[in-house]
Every structure is written in C-alpha cells, then in structure tokens.
PDB file of N, CA and C in Angstrom:
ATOM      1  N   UNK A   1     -23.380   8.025 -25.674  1.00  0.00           N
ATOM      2  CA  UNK A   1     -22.262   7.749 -24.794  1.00  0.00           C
ATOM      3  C   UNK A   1     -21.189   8.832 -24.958  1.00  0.00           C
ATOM      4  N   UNK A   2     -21.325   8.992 -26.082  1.00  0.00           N
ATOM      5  CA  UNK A   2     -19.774  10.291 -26.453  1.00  0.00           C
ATOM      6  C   UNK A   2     -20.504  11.667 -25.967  1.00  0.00           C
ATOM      7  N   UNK A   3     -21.487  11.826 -25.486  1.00  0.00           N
ATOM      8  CA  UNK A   3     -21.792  12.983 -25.012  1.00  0.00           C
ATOM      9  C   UNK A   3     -22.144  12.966 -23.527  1.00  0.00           C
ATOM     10  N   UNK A   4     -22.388  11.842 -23.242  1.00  0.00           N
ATOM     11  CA  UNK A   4     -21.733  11.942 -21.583  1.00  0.00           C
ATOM     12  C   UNK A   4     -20.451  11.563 -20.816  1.00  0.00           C
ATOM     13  N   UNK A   5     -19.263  11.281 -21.849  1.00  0.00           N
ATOM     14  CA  UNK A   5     -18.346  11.211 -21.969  1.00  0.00           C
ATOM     15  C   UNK A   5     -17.805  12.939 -21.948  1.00  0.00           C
ATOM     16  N   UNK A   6     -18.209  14.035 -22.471  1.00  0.00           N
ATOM     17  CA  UNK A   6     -17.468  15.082 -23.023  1.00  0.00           C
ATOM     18  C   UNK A   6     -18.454  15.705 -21.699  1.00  0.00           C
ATOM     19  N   UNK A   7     -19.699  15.309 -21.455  1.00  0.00           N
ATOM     20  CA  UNK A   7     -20.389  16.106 -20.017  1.00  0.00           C
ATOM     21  C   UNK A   7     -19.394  15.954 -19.069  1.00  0.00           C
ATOM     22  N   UNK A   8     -18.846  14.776 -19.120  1.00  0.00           N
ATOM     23  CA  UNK A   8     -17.916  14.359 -17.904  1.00  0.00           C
ATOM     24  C   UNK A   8     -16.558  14.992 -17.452  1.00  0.00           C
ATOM     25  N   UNK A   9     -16.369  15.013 -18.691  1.00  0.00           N
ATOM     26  CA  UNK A   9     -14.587  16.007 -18.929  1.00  0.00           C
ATOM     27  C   UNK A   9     -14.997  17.601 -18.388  1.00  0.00           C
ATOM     28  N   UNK A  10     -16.303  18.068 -18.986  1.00  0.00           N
ATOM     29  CA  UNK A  10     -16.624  19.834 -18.847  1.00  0.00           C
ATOM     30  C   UNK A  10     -16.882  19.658 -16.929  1.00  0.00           C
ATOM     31  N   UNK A  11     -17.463  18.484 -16.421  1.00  0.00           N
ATOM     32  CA  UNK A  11     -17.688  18.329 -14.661  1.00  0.00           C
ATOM     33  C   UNK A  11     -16.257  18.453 -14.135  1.00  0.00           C
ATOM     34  N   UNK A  12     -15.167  17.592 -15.023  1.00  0.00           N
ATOM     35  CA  UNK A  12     -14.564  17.221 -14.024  1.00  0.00           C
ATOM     36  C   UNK A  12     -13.304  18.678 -13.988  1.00  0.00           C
ATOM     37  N   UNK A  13     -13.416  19.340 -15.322  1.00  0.00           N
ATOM     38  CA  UNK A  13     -13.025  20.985 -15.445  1.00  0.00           C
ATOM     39  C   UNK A  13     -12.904  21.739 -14.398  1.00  0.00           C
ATOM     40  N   UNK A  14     -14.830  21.815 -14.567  1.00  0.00           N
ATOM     41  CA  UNK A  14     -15.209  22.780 -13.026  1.00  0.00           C
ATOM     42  C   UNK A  14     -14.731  22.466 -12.260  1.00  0.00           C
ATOM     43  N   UNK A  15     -15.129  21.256 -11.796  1.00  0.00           N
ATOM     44  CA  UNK A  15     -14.409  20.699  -9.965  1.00  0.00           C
ATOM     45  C   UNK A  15     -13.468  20.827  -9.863  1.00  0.00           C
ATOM     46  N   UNK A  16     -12.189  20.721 -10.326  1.00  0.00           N
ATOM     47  CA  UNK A  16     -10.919  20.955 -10.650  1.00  0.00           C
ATOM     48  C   UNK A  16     -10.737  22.520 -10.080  1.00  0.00           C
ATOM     49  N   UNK A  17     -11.432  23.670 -11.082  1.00  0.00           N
ATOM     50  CA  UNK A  17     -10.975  24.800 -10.635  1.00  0.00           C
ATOM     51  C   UNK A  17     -11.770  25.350  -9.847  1.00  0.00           C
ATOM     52  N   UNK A  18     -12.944  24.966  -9.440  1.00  0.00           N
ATOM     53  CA  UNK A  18     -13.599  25.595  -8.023  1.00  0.00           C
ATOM     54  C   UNK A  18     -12.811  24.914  -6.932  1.00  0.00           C
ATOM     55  N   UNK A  19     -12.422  23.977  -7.262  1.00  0.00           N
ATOM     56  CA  UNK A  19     -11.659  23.236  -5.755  1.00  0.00           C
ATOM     57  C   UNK A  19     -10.201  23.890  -5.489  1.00  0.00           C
ATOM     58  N   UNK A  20      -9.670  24.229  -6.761  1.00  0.00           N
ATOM     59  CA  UNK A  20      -8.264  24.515  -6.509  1.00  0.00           C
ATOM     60  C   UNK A  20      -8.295  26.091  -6.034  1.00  0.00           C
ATOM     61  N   UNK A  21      -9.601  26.863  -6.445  1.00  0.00           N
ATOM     62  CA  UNK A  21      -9.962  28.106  -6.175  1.00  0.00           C
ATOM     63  C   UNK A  21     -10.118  28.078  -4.109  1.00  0.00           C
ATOM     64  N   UNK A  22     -10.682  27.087  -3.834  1.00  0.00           N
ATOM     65  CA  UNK A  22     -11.137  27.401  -2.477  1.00  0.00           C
ATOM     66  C   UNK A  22     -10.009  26.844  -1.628  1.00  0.00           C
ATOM     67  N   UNK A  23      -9.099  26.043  -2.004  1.00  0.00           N
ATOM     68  CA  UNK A  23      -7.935  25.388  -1.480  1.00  0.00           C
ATOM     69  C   UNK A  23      -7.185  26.396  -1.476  1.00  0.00           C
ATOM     70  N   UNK A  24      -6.558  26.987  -2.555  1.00  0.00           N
ATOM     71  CA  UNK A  24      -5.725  27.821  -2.972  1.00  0.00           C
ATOM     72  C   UNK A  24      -6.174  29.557  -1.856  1.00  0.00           C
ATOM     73  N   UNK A  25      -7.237  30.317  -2.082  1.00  0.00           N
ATOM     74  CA  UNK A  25      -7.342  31.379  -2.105  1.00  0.00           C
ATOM     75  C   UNK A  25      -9.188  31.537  -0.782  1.00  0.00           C
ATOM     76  N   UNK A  26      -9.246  30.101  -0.303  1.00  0.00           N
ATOM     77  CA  UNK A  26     -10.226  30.144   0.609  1.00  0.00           C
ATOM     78  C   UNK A  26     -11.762  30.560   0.772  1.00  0.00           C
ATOM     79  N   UNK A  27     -11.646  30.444  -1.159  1.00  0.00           N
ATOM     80  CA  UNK A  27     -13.029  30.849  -1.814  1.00  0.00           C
ATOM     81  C   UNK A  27     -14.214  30.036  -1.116  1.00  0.00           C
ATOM     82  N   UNK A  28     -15.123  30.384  -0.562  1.00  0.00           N
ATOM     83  CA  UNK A  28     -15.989  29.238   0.167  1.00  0.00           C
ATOM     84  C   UNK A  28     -17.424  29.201  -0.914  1.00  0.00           C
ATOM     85  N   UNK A  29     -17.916  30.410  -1.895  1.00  0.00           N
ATOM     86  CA  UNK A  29     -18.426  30.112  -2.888  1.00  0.00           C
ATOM     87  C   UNK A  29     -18.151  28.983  -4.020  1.00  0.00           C
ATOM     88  N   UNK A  30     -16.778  28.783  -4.491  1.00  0.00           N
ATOM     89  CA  UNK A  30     -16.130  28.116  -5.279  1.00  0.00           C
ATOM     90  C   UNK A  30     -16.219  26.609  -4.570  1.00  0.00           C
ATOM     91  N   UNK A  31     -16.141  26.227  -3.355  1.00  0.00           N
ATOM     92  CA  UNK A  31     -16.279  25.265  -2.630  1.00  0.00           C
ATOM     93  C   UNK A  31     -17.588  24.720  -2.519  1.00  0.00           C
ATOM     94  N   UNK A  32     -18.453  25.609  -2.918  1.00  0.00           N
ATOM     95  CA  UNK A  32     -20.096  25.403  -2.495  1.00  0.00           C
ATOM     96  C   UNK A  32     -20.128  24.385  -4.112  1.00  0.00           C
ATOM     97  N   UNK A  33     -19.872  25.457  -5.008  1.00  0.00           N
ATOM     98  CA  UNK A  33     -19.853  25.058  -6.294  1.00  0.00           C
ATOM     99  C   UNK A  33     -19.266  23.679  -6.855  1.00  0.00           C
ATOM    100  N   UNK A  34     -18.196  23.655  -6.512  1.00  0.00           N
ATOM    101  CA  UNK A  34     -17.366  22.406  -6.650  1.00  0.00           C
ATOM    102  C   UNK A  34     -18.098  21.393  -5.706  1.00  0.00           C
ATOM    103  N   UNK A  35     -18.774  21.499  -4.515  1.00  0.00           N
ATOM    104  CA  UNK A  35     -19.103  20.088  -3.968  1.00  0.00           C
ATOM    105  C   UNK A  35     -20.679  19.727  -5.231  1.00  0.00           C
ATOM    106  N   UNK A  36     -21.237  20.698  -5.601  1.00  0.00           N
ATOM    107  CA  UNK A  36     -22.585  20.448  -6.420  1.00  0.00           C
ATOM    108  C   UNK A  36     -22.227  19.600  -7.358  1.00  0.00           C
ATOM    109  N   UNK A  37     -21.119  20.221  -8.371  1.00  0.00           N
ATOM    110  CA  UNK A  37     -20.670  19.626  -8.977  1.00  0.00           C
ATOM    111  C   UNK A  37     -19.948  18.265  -9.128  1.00  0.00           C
ATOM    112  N   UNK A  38     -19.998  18.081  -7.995  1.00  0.00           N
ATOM    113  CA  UNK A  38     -18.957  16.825  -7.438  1.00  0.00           C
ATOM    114  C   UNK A  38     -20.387  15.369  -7.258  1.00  0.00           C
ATOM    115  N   UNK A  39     -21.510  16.462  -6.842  1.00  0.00           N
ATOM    116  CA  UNK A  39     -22.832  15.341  -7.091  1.00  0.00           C
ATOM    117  C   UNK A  39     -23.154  15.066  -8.616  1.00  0.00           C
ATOM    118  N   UNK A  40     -22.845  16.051  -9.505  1.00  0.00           N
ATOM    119  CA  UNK A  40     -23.845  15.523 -10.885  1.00  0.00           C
ATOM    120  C   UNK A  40     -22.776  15.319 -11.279  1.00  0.00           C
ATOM    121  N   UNK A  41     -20.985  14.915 -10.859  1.00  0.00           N
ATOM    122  CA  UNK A  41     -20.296  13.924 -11.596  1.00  0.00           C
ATOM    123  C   UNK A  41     -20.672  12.302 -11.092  1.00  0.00           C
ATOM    124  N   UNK A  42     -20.934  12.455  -9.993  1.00  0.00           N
ATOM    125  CA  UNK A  42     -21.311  11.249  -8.962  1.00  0.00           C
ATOM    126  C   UNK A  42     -22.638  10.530 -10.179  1.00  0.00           C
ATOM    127  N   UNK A  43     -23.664  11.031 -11.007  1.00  0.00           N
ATOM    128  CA  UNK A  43     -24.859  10.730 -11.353  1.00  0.00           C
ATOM    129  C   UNK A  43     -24.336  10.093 -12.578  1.00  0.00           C
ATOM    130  N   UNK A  44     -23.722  10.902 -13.328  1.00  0.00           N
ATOM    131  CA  UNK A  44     -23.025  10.610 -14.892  1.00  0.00           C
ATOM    132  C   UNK A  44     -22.042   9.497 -14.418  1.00  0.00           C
ATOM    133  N   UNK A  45     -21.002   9.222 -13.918  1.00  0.00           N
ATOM    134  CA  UNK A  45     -20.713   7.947 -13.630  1.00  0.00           C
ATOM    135  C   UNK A  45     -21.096   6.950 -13.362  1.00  0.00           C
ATOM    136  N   UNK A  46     -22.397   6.652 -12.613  1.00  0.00           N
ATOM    137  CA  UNK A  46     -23.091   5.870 -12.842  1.00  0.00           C
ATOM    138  C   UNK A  46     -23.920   5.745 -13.775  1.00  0.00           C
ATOM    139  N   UNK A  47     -24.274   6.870 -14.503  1.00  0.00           N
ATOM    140  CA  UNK A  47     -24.791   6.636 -15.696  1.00  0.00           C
ATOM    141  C   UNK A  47     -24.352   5.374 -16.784  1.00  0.00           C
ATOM    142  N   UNK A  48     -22.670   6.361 -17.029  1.00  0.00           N
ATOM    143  CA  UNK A  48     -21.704   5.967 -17.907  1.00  0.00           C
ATOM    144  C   UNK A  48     -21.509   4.673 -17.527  1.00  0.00           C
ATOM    145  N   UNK A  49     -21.246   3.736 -16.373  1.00  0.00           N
ATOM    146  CA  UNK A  49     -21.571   2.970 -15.977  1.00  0.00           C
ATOM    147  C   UNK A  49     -22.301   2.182 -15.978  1.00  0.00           C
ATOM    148  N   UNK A  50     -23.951   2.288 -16.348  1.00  0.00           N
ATOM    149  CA  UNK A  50     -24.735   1.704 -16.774  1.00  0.00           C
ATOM    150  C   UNK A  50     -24.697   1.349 -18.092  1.00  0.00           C
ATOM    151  N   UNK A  51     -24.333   2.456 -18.736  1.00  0.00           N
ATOM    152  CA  UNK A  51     -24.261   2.275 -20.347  1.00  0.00           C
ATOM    153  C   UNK A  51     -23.484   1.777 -20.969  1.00  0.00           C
ATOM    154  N   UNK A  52     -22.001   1.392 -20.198  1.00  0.00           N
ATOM    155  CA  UNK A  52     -20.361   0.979 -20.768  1.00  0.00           C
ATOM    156  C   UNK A  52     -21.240  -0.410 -20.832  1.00  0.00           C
ATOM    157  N   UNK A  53     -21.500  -1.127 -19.475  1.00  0.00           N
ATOM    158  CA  UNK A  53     -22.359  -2.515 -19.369  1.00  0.00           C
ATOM    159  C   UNK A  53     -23.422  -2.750 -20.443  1.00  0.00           C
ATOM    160  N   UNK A  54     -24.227  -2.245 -20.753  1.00  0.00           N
ATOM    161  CA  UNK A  54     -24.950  -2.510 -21.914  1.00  0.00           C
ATOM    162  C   UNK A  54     -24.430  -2.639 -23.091  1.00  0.00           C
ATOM    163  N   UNK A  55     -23.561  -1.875 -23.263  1.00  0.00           N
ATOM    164  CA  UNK A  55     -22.844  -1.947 -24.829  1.00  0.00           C
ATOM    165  C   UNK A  55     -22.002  -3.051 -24.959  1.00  0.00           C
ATOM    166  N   UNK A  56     -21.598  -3.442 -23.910  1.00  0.00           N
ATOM    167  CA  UNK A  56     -20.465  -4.794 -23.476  1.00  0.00           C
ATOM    168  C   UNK A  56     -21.217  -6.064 -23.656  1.00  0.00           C
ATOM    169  N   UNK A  57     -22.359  -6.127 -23.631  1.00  0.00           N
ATOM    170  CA  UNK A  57     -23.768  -6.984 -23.585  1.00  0.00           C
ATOM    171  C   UNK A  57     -24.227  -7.366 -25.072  1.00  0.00           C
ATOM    172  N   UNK A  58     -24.008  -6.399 -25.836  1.00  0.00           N
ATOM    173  CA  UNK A  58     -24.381  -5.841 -27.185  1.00  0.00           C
ATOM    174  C   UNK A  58     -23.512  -7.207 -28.154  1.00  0.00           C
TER     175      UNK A  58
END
C-alpha cells in the first residue's frame, strides 16, 4: 500500500507539470503526456481503493 501510495504522489507530480507546461506555454507534447498520465492515476486509485477496503475488512 505505501508504495502505491508514493506511485501516486510521483503521477500526480507529472500531471501537475505537464499540465501546467501546456496551459502555461501551449506545449501540446506535455499535454499528450499529462492526459496518459492522468489514465495510470485513474488505475492506481482504484487500485488504492480496492486495497484501503480490504484492510478496513482486516
């Protein structure tokens, strides 16, 4: 859990500065990047999600 916890923080990094990159300065690479990224935070939340529930179960 503590390591898809710290995956989550390094996703939500990127997205952060590819987004503020293509907002800011109209980077459309950085935008490509940031939406990818925006899917494998989408996966780990439900992950993390699955797993908060199990341990709550425990």
């Amino acid at each position: 859990m503590k390591n898809l916890v710290e995956t989550l923080k390094a996703n939500f990094e990127a997205f952060a500065k590819d987004a503020e990159s293509q907002i800011a300065n109209g980077n459309k690479a950085a935008g490509q990047r940031a939406r990818k990224v925006s899917l494998d935070i989408e996966k780990a939340l439900k992950d993390f999600r699955k797993k908060s529930i199990e341990d709550t179960k425990k």
